[in-house]
Protein backbone atom coordinates (compact mmCIF):
# COMPACT_ATOMS: atom_id res chain seq x y z
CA UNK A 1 -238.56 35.44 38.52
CA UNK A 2 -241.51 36.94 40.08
CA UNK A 3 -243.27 34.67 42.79
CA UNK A 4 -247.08 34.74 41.71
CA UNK A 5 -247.64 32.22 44.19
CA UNK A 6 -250.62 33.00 46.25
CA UNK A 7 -249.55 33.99 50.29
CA UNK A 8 -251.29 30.78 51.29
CA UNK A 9 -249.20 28.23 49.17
CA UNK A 10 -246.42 30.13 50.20
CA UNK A 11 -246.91 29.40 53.94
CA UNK A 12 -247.91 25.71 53.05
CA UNK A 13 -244.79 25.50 51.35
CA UNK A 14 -242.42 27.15 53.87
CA UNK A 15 -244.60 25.03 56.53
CA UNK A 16 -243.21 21.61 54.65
CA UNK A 17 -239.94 22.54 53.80
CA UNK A 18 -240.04 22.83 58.26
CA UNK A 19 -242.15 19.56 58.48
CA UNK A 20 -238.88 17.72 56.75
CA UNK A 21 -235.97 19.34 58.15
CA UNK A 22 -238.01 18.74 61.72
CA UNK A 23 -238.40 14.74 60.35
CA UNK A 24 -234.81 14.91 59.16
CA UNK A 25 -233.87 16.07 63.42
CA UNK A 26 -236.32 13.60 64.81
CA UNK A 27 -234.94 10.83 62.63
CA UNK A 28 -231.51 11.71 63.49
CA UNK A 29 -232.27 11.86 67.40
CA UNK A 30 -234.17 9.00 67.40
CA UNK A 31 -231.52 6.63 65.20
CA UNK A 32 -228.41 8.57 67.70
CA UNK A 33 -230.83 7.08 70.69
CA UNK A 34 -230.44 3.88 69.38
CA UNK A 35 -226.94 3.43 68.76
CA UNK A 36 -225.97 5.23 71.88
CA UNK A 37 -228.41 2.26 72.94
CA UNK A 38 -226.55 -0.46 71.10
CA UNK A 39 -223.36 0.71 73.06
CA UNK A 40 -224.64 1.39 76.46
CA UNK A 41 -226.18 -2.98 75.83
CA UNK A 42 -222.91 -3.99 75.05
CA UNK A 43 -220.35 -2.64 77.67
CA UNK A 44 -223.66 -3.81 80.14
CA UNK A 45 -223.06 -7.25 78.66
CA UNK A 46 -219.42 -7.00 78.60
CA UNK A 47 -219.45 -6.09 82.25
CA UNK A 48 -221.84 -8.72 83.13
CA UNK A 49 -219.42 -11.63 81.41
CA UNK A 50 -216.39 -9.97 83.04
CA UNK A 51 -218.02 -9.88 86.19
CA UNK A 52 -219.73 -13.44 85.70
CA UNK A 53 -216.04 -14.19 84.43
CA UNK A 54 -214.69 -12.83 88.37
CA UNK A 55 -217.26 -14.59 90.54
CA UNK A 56 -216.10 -17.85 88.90
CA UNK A 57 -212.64 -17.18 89.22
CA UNK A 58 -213.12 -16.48 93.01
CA UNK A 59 -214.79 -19.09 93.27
CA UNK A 60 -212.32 -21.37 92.12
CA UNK A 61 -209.75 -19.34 94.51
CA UNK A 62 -211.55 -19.82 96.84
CA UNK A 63 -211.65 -23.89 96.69
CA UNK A 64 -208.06 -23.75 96.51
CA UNK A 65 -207.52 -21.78 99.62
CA UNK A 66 -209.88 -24.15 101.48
CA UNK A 67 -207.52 -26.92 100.40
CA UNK A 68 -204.68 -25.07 101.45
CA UNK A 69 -206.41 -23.91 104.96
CA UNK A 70 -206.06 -27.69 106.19
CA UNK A 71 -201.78 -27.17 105.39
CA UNK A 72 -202.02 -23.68 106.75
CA UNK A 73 -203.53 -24.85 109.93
CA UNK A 74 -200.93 -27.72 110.41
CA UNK A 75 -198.33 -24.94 109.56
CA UNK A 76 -199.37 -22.87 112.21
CA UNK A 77 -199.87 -26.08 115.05
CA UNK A 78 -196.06 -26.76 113.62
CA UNK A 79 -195.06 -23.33 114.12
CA UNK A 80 -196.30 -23.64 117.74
CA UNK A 81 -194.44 -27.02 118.38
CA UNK A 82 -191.20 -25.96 117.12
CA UNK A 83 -191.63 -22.82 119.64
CA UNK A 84 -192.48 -24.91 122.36
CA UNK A 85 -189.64 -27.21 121.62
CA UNK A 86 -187.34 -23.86 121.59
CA UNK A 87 -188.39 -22.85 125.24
CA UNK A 88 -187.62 -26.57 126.50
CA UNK A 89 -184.27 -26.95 124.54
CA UNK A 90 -183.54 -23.25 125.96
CA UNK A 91 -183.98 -24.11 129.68
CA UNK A 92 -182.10 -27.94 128.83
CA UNK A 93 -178.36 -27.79 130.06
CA UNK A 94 -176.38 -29.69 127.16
CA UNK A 95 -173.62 -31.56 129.45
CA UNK A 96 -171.30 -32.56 126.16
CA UNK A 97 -171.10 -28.61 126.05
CA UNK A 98 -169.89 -28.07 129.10
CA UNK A 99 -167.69 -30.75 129.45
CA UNK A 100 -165.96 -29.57 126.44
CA UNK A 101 -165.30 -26.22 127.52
CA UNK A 102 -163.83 -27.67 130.66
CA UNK A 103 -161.32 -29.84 128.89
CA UNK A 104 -160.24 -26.50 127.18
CA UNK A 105 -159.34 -25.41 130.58
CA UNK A 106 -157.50 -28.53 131.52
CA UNK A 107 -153.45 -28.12 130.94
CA UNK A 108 -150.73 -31.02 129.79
CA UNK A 109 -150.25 -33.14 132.42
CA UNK A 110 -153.74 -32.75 134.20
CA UNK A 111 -156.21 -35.83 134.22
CA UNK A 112 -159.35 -35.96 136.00
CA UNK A 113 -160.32 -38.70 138.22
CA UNK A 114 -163.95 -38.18 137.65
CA UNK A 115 -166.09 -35.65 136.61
CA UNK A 116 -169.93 -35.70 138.30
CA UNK A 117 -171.95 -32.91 136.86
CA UNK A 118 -175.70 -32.49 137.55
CA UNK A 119 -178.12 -29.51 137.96
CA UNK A 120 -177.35 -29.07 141.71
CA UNK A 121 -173.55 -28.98 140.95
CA UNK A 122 -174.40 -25.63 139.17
CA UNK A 123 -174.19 -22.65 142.09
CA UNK A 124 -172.58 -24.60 144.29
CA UNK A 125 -169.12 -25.46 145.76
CA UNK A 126 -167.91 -28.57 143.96
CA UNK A 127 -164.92 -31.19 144.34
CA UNK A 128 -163.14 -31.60 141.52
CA UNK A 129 -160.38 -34.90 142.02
CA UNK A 130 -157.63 -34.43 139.79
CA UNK A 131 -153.90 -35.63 139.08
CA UNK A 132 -150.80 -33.70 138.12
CA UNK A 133 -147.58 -34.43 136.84
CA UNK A 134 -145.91 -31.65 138.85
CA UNK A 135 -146.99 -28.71 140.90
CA UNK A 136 -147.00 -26.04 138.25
CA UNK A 137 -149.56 -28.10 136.37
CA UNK A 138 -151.78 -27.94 139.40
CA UNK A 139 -151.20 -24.00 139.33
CA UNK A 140 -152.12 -23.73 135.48
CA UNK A 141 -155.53 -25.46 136.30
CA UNK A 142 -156.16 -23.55 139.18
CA UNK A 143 -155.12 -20.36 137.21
CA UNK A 144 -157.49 -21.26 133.92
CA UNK A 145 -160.64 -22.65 136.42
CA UNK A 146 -160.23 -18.63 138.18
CA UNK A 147 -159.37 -16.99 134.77
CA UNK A 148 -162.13 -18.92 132.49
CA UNK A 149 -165.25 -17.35 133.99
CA UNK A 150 -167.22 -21.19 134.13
CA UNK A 151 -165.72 -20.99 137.81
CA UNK A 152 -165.51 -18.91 140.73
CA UNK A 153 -164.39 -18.92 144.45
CA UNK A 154 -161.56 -21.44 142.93
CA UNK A 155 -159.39 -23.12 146.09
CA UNK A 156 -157.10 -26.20 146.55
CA UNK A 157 -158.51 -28.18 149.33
CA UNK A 158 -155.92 -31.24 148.97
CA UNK A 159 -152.66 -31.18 147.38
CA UNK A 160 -150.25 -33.78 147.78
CA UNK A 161 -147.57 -35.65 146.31
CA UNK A 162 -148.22 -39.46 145.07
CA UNK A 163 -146.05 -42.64 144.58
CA UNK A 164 -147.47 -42.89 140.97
CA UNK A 165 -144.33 -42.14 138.66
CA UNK A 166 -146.48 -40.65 135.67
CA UNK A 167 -149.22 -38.52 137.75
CA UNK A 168 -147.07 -37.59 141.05
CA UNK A 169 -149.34 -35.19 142.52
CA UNK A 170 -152.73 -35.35 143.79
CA UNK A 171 -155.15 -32.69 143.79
CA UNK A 172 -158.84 -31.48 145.05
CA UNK A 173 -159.63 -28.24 143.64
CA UNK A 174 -162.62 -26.95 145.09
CA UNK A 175 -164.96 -24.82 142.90
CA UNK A 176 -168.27 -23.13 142.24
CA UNK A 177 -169.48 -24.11 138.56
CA UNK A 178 -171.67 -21.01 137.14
CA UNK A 179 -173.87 -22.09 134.68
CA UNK A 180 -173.84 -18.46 133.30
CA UNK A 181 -170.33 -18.91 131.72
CA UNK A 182 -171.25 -21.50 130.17
């Protein structure tokens, strides 16, 4: 086929055949704009729920904590008593204590006449009244008061032998109660 078409037509033809692939671009480009449009709206709206979404949930945290801050707050005052209450307990001496661990020391056949503690018994040289049914007895208390580590500088100031047929032997055992051993 021989093209008879004038040069003219020819350019106005090639000129429109270009006119519609350049519509076909812009039509593309513009219709791309928009979705890429469409999606850059909705993760904006999907952030803005989540985040609407986060500022109520904090919110709502946040209420809770300020009903727990009252509880916290007595926790903490609590917290404080109970230390307190440790450092007094800590510096209280606890008598039943030490009386037990002195009747661990006490042999068969020992009895005390009395026993007076008190916070200025503690450092110092003490009396202790006690009776025996024989001599060796005596020496076993003296022995455990000296071995035990509750007394020191352990001495018999009085020992002497009694009418009483059960208990013949009366004894003063002098002694310096350390409140460390204990």
């Amino acid at each position: 086929m021989i093209n008879l078409l004038p040069d003219e037509v020819k350019h106005d033809i090639r000129a429109a055949r270009m006119n519609v692939v350049l519509l076909r671009y812009n039509v593309m480009a513009v219709l791309s704009m928009v979705v890429l449009g469409v999606f850059c709206l909705t993760f904006y709206l999907l952030l803005q729920s989540s985040q609407s979404q986060a500022y109520t949930d904090t919110d709502k945290n946040n209420s809770v904590a300020a009903k727990y801050s009252d509880i916290r707050k007595e926790a903490e005052i609590y917290k404080n008593n109970l230390t307190i209450a440790k450092s007094i307990f800590s510096n209280v001496t606890n008598y039943t204590e030490i009386i037990k661990k002195i009747t661990t020391l006490v042999p068969s056949g020992v009895v005390f006449d009395s026993l007076n503690l008190s916070d200025s018994t503690f450092g110092q040289q003490s009396s202790f009244s006690v009776h025996a049914t024989s001599y060796e007895a005596a020496l076993r208390l003296k022995d455990n008061f000296q071995n035990s580590g509750f007394f020191t500088n352990v001495s018999f100031q009085n020992l002497s032998k009694t009418s009483d047929d059960k208990y013949g032997v009366s004894v003063v055992i002098s002694a310096k109660l350390n409140k460390v051993g204990i």
